[in-house]
Protein backbone atom coordinates (compact mmCIF):
# COMPACT_ATOMS: atom_id res chain seq x y z
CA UNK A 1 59.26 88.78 -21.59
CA UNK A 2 57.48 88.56 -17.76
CA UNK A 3 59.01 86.17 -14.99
CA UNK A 4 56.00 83.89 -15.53
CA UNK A 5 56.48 83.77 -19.67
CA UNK A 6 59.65 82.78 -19.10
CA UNK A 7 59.08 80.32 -16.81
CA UNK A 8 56.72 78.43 -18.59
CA UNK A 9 58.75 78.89 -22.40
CA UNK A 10 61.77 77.08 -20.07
CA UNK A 11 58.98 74.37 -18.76
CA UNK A 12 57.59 73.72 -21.93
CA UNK A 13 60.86 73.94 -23.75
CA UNK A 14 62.28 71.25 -21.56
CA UNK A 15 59.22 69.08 -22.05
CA UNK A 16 59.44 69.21 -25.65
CA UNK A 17 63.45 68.17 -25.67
CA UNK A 18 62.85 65.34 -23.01
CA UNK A 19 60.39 64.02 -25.43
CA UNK A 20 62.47 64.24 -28.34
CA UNK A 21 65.15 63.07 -26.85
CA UNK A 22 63.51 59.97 -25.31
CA UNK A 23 63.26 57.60 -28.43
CA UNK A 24 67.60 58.31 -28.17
CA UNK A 25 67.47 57.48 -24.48
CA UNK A 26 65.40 54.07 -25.21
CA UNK A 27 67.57 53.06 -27.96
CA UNK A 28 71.28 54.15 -26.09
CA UNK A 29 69.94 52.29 -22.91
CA UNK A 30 68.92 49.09 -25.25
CA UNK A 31 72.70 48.87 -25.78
CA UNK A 32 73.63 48.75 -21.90
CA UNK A 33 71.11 45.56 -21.03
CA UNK A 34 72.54 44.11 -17.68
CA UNK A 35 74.39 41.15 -18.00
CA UNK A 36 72.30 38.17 -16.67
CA UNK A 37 73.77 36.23 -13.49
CA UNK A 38 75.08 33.11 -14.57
CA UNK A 39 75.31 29.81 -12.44
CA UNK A 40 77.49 27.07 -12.97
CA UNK A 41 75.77 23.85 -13.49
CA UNK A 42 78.28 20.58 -12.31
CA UNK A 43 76.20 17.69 -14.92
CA UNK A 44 76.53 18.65 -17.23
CA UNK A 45 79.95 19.97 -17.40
CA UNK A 46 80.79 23.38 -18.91
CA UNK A 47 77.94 24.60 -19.14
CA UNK A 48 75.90 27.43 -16.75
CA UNK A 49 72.39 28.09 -15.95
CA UNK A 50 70.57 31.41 -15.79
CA UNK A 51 66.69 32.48 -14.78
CA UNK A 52 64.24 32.80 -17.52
CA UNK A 53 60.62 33.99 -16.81
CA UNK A 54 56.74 31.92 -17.53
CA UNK A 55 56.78 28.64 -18.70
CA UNK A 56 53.99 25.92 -19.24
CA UNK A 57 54.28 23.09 -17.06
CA UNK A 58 53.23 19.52 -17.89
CA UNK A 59 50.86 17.62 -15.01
CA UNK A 60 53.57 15.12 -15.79
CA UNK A 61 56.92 15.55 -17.52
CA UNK A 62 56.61 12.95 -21.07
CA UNK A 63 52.74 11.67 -19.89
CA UNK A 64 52.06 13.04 -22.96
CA UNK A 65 54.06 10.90 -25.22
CA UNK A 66 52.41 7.72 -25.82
CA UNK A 67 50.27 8.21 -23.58
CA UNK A 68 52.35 7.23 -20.03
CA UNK A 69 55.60 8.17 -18.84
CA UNK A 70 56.66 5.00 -17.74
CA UNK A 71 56.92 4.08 -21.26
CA UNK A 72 59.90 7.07 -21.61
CA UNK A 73 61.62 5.73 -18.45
CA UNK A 74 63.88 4.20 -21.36
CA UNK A 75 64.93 7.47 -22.48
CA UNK A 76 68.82 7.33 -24.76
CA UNK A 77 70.47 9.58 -21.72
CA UNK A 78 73.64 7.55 -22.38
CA UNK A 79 74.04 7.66 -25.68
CA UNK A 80 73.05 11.49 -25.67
CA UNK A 81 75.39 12.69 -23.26
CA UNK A 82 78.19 11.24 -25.03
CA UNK A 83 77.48 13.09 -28.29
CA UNK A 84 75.18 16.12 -26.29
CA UNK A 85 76.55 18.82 -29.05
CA UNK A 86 75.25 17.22 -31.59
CA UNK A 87 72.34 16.17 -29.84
CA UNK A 88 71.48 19.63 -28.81
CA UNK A 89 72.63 22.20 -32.17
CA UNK A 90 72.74 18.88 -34.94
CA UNK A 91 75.11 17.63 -37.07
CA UNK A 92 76.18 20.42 -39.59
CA UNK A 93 79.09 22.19 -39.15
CA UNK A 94 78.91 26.16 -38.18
CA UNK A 95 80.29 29.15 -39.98
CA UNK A 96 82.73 30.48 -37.49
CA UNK A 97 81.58 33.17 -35.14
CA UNK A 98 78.05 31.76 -35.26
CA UNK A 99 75.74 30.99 -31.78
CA UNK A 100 73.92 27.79 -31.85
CA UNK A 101 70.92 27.91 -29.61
CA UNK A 102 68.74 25.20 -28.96
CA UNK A 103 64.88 26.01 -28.77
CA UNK A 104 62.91 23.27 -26.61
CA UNK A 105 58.70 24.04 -27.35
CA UNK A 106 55.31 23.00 -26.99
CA UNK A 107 53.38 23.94 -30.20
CA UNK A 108 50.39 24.23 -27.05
CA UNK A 109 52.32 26.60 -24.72
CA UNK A 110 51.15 29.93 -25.18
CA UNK A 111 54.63 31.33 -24.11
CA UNK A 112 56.36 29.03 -26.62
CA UNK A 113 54.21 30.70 -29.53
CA UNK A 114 55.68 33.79 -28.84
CA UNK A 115 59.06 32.88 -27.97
CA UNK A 116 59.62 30.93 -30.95
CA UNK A 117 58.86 34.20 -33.56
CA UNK A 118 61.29 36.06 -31.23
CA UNK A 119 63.84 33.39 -32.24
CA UNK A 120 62.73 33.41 -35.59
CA UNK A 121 62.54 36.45 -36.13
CA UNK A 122 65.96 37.00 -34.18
CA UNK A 123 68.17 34.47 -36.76
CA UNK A 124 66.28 36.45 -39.68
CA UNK A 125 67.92 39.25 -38.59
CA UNK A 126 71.57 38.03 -37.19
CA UNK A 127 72.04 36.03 -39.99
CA UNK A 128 74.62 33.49 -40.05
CA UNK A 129 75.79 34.89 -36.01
CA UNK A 130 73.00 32.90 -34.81
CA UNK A 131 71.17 29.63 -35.79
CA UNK A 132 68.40 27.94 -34.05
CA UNK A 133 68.29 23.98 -33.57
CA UNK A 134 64.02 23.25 -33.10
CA UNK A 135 63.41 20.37 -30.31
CA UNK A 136 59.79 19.17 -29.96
CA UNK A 137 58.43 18.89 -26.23
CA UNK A 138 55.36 17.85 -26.38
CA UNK A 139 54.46 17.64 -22.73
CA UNK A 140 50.88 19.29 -22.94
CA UNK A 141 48.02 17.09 -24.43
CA UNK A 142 47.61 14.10 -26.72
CA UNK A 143 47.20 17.46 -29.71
CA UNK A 144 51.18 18.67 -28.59
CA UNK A 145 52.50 15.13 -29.15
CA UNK A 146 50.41 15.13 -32.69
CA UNK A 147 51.43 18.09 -33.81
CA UNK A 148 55.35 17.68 -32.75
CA UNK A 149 55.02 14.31 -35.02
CA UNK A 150 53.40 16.64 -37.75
CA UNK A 151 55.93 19.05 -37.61
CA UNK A 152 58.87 16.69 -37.63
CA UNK A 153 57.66 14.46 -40.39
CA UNK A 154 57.10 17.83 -42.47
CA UNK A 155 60.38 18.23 -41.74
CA UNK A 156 61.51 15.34 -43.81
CA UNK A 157 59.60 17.14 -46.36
CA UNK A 158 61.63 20.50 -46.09
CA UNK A 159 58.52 22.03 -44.67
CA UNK A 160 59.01 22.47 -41.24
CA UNK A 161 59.09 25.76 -40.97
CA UNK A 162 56.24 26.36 -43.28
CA UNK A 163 54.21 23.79 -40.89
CA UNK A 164 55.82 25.52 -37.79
CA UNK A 165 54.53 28.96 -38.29
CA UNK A 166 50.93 27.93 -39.15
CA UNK A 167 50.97 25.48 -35.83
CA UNK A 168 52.15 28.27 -33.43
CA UNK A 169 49.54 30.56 -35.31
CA UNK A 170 46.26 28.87 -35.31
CA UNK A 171 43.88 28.39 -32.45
CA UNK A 172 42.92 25.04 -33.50
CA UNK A 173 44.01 21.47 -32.11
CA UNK A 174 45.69 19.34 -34.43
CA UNK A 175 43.41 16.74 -35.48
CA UNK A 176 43.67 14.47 -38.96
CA UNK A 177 41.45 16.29 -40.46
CA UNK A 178 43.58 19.46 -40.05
CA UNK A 179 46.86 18.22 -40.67
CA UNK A 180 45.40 17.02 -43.86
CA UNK A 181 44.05 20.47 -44.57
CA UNK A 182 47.46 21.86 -43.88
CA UNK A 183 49.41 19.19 -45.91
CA UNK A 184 47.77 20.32 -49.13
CA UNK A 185 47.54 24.24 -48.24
CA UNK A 186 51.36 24.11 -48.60
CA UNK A 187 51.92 21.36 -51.37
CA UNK A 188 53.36 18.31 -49.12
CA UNK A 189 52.37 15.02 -49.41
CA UNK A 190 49.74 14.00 -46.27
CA UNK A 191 50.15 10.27 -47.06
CA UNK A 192 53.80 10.37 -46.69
CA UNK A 193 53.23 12.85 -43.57
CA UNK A 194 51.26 10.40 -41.69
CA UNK A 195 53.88 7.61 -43.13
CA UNK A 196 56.75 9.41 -41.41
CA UNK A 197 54.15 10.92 -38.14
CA UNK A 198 54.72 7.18 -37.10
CA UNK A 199 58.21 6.05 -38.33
CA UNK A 200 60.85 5.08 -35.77
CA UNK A 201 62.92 8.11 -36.81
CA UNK A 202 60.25 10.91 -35.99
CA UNK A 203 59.76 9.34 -32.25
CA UNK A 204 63.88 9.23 -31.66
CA UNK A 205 64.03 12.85 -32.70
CA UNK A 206 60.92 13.25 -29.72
CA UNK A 207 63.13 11.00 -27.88
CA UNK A 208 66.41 12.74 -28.16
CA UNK A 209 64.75 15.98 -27.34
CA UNK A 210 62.81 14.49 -24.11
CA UNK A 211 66.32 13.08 -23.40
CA UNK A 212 68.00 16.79 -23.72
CA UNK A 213 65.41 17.84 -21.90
CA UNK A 214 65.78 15.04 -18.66
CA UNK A 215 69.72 16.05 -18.72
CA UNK A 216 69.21 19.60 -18.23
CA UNK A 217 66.71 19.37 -15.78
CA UNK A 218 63.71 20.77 -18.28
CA UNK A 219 60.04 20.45 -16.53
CA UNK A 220 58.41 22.50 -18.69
CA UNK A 221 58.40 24.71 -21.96
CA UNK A 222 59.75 27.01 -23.69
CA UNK A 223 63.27 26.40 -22.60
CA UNK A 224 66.58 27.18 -24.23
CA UNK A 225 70.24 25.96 -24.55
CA UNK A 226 72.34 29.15 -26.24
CA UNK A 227 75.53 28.02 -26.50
CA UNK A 228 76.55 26.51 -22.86
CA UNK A 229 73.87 28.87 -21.48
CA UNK A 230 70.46 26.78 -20.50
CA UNK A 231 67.54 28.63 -19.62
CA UNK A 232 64.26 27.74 -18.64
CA UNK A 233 61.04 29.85 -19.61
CA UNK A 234 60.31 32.59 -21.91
CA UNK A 235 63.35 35.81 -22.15
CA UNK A 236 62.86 39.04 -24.25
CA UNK A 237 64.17 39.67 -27.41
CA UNK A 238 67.13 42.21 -25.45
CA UNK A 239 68.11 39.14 -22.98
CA UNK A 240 68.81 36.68 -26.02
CA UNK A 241 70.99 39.26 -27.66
CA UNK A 242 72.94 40.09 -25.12
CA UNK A 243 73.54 36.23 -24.02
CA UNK A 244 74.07 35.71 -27.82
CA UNK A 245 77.01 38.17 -27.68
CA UNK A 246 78.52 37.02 -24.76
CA UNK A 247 78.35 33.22 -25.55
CA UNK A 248 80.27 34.45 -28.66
CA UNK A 249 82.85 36.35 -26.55
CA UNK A 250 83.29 33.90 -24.11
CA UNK A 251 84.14 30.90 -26.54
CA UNK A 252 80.87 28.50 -26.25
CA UNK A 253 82.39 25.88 -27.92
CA UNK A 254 84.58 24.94 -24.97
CA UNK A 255 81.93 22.97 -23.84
CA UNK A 256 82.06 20.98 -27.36
């Protein structure tokens, strides 16, 4: 074998193991993510704060609900802060060892849409480590605030979810028309939807969340309580994992 044959099996030979070795590289360095740089937040107590990246911001935080936000200048801030757990992950009790994060979202935020599959997709695969509280944020449009009410009276149906992923997946406004489409495509009731769209209890669950949302300084969507973490705008798939894992390490229920 010449100098220059050798020289280019050795180049080509180290080409072809860089490239087989760099799905390994990807997938070793996936498991040494950074660990984000918490701050300490003083109200509320406990918990910490740490950057996120794009969000959708509101021409004015709650002028979408109802119409004016002087109307939600009566927000329950009181009565949420003294219960703010429950407020935030709910009332059922968790299996031990499991994450509760809460997901804050406009169904008309573009970064929302694909932040909320991550989650979804994310407690699909960690199972009972992780479960996801939704809050509706509606601080877009007149459509956001109908389709949070949509969404939440489905809920009283058991088909939020269901009604979730085809919100966050079509390009159309909700409208009557289309909710009523919608109600039937997946077998609910769309006269007890539009009963419950303007029941007292679908606009305190709006109001809790826009309440959450005031506390924690929230001005525009997605945004994200994991454990005592609170983050607003969209994070990758890699950055909720690893705060995941550390909220679990560190004890997040300190703050409860």
């Amino acid at each position: 074998m010449t100098g220059i044959t050798r020289r280019c099996f050795i180049v080509v030979g180290g080409i072809v193991a860089i490239g087989a070795g760099y799905p390994f590289a990807r997938k070793f360095a996936g498991h040494f993510t950074p660990p984000p740089e918490f701050e300490p937040i003083s109200d509320p107590a406990g918990f910490r704060r740490v950057s996120g990246g794009s969000s959708s911001l509101g021409a004015a935080p709650f002028a979408g609900l109802d119409g004016t936000s002087e109307e939600f200048s009566g927000l329950p801030v009181t009565e949420v802060r003294d219960s703010i757990c429950t407020a935030l992950y709910g009332e059922e009790p968790l299996a031990p060892g499991t994450v509760p994060v809460a997901s804050f979202s406009d169904f008309y935020c573009p970064y929302c849409r694909v932040q909320t599959k991550e989650l979804a997709r994310l407690e699909d695969r960690m199972g009972y480590k992780v479960r996801v509280a939704w809050h509706e944020l509606p601080l877009l449009s007149e459509a956001s605030l109908l389709a949070s009410r949509a969404a939440l009276a489905a809920k009283r149906q058991g088909a939020y979810v269901r009604f979730q992923e085809r919100l966050i997946s079509t390009p159309f406004r909700a409208n009557p028309g289309y909710l009523k489409a919608l109600s039937e495509e997946i077998g609910i009731s769309y006269l007890r939807l539009t009963a419950d769209m303007n029941s007292d209890e679908v606009g305190h669950d709006i109001r809790v969340s826009a309440a959450l949302a005031d506390i924690f300084g929230f001005v525009g969507t997605p945004a994200l309580v994991i454990g005592r973490t609170v983050i607003q705008g969209q994070v990758g798939a890699a950055t909720l994992k690893k705060i995941i894992e550390l909220e679990r390490a560190d004890g997040w229920s300190q703050v409860c």
